[in-house]
C-alpha atoms as a PDB file:
ATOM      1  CA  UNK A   1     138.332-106.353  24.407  1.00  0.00           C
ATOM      2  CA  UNK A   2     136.284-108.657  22.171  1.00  0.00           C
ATOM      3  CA  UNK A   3     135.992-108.936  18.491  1.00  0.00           C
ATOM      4  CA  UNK A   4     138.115-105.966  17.978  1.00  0.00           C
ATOM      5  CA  UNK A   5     139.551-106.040  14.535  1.00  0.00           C
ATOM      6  CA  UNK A   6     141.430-102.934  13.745  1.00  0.00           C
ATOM      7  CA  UNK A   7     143.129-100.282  15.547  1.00  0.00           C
ATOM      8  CA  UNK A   8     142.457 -96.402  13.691  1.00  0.00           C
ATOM      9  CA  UNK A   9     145.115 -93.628  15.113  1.00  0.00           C
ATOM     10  CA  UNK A  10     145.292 -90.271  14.750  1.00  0.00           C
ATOM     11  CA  UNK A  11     148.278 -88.926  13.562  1.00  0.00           C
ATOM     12  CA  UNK A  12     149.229 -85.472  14.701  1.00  0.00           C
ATOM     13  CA  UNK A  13     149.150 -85.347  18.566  1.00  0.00           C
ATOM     14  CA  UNK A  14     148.720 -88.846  18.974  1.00  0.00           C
ATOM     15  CA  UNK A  15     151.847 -90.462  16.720  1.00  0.00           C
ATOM     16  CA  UNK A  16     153.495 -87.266  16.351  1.00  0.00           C
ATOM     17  CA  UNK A  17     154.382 -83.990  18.136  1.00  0.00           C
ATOM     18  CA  UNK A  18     152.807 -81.475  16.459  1.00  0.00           C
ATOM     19  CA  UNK A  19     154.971 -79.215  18.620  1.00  0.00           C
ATOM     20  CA  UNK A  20     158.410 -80.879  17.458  1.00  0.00           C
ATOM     21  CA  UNK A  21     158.825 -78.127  14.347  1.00  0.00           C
ATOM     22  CA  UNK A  22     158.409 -75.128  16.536  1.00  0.00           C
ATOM     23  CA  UNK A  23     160.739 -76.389  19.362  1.00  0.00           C
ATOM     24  CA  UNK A  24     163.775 -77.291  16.674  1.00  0.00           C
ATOM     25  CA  UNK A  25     163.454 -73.539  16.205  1.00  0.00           C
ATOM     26  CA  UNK A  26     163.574 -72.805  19.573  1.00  0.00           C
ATOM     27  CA  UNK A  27     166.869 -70.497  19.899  1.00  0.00           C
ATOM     28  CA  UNK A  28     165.483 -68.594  17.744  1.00  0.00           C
ATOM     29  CA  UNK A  29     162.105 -68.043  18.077  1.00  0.00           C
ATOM     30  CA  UNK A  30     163.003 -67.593  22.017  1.00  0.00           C
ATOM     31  CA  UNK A  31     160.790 -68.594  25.199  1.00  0.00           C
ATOM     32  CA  UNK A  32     157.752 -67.792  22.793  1.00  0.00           C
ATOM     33  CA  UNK A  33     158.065 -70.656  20.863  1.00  0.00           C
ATOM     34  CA  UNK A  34     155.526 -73.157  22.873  1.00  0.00           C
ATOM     35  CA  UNK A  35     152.792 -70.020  23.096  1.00  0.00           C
ATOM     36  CA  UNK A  36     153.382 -69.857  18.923  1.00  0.00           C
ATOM     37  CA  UNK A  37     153.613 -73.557  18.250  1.00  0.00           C
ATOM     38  CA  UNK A  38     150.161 -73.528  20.037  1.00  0.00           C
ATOM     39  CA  UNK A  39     148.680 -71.098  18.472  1.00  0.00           C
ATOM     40  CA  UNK A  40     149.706 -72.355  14.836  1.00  0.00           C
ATOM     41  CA  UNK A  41     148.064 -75.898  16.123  1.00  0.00           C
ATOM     42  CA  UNK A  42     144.658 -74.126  16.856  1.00  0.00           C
ATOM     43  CA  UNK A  43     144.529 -71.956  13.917  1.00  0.00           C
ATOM     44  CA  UNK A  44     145.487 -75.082  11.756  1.00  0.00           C
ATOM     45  CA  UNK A  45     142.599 -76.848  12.872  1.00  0.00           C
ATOM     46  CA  UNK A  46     140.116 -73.657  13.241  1.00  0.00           C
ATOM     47  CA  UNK A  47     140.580 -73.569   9.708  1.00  0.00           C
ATOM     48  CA  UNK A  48     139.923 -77.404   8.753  1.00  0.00           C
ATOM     49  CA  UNK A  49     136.724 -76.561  10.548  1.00  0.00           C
ATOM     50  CA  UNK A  50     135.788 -73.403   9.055  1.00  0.00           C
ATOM     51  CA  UNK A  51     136.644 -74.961   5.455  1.00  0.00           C
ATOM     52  CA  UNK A  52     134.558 -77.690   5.951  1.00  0.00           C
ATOM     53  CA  UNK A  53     131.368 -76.189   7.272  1.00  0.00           C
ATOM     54  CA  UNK A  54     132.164 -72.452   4.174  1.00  0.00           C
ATOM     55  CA  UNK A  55     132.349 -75.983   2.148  1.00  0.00           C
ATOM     56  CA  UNK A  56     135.716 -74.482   0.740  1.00  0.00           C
ATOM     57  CA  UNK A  57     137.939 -77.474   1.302  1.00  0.00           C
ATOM     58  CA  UNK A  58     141.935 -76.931   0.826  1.00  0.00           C
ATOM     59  CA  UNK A  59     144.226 -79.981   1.368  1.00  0.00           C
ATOM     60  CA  UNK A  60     145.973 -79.864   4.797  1.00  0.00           C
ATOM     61  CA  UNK A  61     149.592 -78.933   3.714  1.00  0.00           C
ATOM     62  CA  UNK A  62     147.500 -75.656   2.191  1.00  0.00           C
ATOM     63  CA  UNK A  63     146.191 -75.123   5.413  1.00  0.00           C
ATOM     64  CA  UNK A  64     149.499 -75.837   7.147  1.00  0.00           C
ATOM     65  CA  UNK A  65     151.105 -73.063   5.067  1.00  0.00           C
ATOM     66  CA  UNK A  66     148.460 -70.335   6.027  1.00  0.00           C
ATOM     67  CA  UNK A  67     147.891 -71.241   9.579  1.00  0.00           C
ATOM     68  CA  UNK A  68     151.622 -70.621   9.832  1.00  0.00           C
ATOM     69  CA  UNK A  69     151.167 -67.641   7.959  1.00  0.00           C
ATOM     70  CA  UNK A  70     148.874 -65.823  10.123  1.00  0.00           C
ATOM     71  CA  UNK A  71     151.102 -66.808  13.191  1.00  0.00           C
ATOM     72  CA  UNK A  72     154.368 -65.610  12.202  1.00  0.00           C
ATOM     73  CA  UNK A  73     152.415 -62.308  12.125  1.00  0.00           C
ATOM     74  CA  UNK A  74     150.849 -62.664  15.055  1.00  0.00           C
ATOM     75  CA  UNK A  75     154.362 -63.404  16.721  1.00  0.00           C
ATOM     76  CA  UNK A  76     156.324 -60.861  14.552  1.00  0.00           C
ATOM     77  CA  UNK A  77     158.247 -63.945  13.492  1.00  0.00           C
ATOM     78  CA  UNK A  78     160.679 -62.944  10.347  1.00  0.00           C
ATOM     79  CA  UNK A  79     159.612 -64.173   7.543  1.00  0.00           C
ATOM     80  CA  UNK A  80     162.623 -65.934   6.655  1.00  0.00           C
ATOM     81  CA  UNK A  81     162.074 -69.067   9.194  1.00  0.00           C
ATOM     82  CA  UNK A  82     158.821 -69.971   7.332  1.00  0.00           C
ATOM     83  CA  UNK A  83     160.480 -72.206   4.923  1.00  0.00           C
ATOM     84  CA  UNK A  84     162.713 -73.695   7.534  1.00  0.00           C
ATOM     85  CA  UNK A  85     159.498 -74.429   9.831  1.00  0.00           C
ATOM     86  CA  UNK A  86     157.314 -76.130   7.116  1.00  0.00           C
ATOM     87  CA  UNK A  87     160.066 -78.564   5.877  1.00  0.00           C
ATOM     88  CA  UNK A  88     160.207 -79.375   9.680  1.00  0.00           C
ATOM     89  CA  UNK A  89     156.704 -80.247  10.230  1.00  0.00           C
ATOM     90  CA  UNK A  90     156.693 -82.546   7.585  1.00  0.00           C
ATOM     91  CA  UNK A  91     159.261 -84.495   9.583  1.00  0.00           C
ATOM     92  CA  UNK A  92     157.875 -84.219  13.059  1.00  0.00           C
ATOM     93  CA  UNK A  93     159.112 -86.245  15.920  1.00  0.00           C
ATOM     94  CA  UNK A  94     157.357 -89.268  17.268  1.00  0.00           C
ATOM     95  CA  UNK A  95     156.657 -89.107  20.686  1.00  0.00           C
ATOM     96  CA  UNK A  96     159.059 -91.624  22.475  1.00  0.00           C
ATOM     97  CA  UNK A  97     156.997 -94.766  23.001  1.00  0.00           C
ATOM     98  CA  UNK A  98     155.165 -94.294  19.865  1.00  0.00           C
ATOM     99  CA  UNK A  99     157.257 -96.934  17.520  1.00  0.00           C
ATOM    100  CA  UNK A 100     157.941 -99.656  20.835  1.00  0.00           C
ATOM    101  CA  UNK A 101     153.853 -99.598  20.832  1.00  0.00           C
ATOM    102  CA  UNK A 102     153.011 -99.781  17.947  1.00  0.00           C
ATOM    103  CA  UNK A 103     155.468-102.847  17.867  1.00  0.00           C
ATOM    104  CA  UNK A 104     153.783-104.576  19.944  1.00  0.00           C
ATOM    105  CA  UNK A 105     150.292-104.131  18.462  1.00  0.00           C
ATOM    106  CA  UNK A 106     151.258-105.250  15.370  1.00  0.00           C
ATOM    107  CA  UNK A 107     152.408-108.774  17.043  1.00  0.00           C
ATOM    108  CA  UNK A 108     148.758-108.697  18.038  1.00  0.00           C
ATOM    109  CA  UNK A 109     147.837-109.658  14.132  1.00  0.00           C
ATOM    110  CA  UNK A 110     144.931-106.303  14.910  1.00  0.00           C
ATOM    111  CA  UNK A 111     145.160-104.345  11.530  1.00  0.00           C
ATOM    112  CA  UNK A 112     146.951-100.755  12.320  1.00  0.00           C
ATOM    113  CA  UNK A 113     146.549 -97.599  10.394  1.00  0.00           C
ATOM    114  CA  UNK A 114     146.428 -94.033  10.569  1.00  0.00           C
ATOM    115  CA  UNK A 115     143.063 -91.943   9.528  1.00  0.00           C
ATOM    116  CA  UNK A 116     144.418 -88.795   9.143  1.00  0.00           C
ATOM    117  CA  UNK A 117     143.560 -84.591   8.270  1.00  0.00           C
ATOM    118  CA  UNK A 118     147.207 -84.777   6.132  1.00  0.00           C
ATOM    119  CA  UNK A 119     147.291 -85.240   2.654  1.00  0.00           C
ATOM    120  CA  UNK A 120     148.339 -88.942   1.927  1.00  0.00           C
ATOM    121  CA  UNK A 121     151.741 -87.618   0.527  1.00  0.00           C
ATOM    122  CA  UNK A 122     152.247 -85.386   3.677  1.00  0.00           C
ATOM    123  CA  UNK A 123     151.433 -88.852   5.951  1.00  0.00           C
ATOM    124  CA  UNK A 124     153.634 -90.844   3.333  1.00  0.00           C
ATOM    125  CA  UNK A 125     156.750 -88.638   3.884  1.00  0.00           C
ATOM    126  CA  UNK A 126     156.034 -88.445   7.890  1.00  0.00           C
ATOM    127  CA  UNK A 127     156.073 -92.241   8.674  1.00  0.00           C
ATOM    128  CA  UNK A 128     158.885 -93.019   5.915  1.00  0.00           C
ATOM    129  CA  UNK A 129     161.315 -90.392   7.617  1.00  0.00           C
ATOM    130  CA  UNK A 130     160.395 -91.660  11.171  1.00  0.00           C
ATOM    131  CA  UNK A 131     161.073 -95.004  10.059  1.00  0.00           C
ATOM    132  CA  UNK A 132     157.405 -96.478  10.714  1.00  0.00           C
ATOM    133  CA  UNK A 133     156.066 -97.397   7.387  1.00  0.00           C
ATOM    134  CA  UNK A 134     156.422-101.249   8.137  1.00  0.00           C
ATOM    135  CA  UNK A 135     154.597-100.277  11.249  1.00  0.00           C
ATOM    136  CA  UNK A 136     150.872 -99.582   9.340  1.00  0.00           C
ATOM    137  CA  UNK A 137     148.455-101.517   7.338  1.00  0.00           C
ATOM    138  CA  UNK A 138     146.805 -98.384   5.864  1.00  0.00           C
ATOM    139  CA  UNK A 139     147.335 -94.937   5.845  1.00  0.00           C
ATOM    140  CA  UNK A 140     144.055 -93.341   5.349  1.00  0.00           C
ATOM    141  CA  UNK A 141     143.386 -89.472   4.287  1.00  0.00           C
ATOM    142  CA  UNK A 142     140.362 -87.443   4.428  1.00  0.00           C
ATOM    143  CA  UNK A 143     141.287 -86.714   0.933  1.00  0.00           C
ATOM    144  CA  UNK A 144     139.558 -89.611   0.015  1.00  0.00           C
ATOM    145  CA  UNK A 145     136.025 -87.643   0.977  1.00  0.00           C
ATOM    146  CA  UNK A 146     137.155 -83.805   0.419  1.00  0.00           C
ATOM    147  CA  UNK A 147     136.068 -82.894   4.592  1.00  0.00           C
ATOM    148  CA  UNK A 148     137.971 -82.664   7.456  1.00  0.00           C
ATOM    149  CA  UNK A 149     137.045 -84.719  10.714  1.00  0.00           C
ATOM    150  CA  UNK A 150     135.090 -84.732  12.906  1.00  0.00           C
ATOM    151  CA  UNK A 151     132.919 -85.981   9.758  1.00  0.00           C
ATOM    152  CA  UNK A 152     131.040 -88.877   9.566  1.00  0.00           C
ATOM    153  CA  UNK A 153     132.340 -89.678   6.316  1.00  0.00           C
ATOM    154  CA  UNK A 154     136.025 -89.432   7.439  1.00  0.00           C
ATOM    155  CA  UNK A 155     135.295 -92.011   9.964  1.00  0.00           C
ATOM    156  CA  UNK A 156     133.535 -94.575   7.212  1.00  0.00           C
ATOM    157  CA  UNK A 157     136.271 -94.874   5.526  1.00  0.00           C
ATOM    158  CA  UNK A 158     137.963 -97.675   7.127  1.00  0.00           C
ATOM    159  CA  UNK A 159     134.856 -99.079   8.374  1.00  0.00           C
ATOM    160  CA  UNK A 160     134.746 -99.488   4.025  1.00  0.00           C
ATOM    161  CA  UNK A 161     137.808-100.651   3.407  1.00  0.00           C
ATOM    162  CA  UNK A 162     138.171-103.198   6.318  1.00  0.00           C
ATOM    163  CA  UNK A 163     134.282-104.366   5.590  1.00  0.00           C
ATOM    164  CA  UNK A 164     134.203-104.587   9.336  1.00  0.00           C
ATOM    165  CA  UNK A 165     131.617-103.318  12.171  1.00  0.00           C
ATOM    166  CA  UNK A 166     131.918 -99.848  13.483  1.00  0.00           C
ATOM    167  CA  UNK A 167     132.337-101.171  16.935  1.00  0.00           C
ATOM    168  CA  UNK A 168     135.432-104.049  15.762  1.00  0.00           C
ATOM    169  CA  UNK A 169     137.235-100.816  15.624  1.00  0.00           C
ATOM    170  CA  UNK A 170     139.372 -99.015  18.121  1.00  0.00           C
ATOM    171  CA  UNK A 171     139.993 -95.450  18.079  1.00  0.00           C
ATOM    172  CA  UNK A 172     142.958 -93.580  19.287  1.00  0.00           C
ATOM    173  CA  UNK A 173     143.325 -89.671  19.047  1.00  0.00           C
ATOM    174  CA  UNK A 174     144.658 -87.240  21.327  1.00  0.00           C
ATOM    175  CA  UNK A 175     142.228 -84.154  20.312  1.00  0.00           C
ATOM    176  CA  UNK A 176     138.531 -84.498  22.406  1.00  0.00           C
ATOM    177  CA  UNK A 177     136.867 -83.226  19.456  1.00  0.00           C
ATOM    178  CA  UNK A 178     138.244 -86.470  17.117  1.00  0.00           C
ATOM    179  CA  UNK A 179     137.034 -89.118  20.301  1.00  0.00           C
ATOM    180  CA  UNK A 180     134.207 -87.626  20.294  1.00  0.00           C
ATOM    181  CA  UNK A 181     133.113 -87.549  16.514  1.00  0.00           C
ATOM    182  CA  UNK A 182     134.671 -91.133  16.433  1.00  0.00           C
ATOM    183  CA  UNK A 183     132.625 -92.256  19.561  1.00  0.00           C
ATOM    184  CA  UNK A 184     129.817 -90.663  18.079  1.00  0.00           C
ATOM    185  CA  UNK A 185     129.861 -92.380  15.017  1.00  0.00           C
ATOM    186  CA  UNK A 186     130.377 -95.723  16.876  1.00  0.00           C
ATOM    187  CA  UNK A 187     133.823 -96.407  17.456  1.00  0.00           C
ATOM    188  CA  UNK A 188     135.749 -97.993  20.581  1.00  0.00           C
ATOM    189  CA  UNK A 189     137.475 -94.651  21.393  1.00  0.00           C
ATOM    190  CA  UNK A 190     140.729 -94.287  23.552  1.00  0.00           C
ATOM    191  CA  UNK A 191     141.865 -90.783  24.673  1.00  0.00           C
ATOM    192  CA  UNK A 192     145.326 -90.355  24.787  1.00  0.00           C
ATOM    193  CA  UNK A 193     145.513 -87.314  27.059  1.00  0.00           C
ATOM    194  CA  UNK A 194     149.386 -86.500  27.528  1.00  0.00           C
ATOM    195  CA  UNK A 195     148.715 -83.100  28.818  1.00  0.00           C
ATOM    196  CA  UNK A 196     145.795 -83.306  31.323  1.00  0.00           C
ATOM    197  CA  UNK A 197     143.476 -81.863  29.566  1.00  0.00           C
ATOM    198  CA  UNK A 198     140.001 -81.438  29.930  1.00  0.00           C
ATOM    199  CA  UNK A 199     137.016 -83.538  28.059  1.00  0.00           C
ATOM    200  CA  UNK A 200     134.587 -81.832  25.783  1.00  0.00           C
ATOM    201  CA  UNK A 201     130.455 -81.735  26.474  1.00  0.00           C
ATOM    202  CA  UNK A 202     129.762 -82.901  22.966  1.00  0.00           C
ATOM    203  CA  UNK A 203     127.765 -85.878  23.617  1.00  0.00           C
ATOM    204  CA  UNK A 204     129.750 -88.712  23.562  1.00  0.00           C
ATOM    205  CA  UNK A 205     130.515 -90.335  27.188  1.00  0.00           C
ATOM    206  CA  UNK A 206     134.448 -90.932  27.602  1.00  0.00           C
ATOM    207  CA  UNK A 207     135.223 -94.879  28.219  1.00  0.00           C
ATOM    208  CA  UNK A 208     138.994 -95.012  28.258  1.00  0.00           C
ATOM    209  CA  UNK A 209     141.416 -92.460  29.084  1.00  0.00           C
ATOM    210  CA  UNK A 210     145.138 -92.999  28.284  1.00  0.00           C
ATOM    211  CA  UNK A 211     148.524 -91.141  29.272  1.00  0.00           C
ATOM    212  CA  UNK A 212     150.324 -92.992  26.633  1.00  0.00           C
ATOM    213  CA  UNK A 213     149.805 -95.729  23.949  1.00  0.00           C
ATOM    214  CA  UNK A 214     151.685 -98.058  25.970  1.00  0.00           C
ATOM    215  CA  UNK A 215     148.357 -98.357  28.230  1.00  0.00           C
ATOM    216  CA  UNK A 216     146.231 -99.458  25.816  1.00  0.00           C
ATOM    217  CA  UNK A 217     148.509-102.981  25.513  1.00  0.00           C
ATOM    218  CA  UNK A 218     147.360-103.175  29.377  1.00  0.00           C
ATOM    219  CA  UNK A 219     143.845-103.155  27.940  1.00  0.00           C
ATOM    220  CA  UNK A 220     143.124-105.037  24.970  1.00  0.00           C
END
């Protein structure tokens, strides 16, 4: 791929497994604990969405807290694991080819960051525990612009710091919804689809479709 500059990832789903927390807790949140770890995902990111168009922003971590709220009572979860389940998301695992890839990118002299929903604390802690922070050029936060993707102004910000074109800039994420606004807004956009999923109808025609990062070192 020509003239490409920087590589932009996502960060929870396509780094990390937003899943991770929920499954540490597994014995004891029993065979339920996929069914809850997806429903605190959606509800997380229902209520980035609902924040930003009620134009009542709260940070991510806020938002972390009362998306788990809501599901612990949805899955009569004791109220005692709450504590134990937020100190692990701020740890989550790295899905396993995540660090060998990113290796490799970074021997490509591209520049590498993350453009994330977290708070740039909450992204801070995540790639220092995982061991990745010599692994990333930037770490960028929609706290910069006070709205949650997929908003155009989320996506400017590297475009701004990098003082690069829109299209010298690839785009990884593994939620439709972020390719898309990213595509939309003029990005090179990779889908990194680890579960089969389905693409959204929201305008933007898909160009590249991964499994894993380790494909797009087959392509660039």
């Amino acid at each position: 791929m020509k003239n490409l500059k920087a590589i932009i990832f996502d960060a929870y789903g396509t780094l990390f497994d937003v899943n991770s927390a929920a499954e540490k807790c597994k014995s004891k949140i029993g065979d339920r604990w996929e069914n809850f770890a997806n429903y605190w995902r959606t509800t997380q990111l229902e209520y980035t969405w609902l924040r930003s168009m009620m134009g009542k922003h709260k940070n991510f971590w806020q938002i972390t807290e009362d998306s788990l709220d809501k599901s612990m009572k949805k899955f009569k979860i004791h109220n005692d694991m709450r504590n134990e389940l937020l100190n692990l998301y701020k740890i989550l695992s790295p899905y396993p080819e995540t660090k060998e890839a990113l290796k490799k990118l970074k021997n490509k002299n591209y520049k590498i960051a993350i453009l994330s929903n977290g708070t740039p604390s909450l992204l801070n802690e995540l790639v220092e525990k995982n061991d990745m922070k010599n692994l990333f050029d930037d770490i960028f936060s929609i706290e910069e612009v006070g709205i949650f993707k997929p908003s155009s102004k989320v996506y400017e910000i590297p475009v701004t710091k990098y003082k690069i074109d829109k299209g010298e800039i690839a785009f990884l994420s593994s939620n439709t919804w972020d390719i898309s606004g990213g595509g939309n807004f003029g990005y090179n956009c990779f889908w990194v689809n680890r579960n089969n999923d389905v693409f959204d109808n929201l305008d933007y025609s898909l160009k590249y479709e991964l499994k894993n990062l380790n494909e797009l070192l087959d392509i660039i």
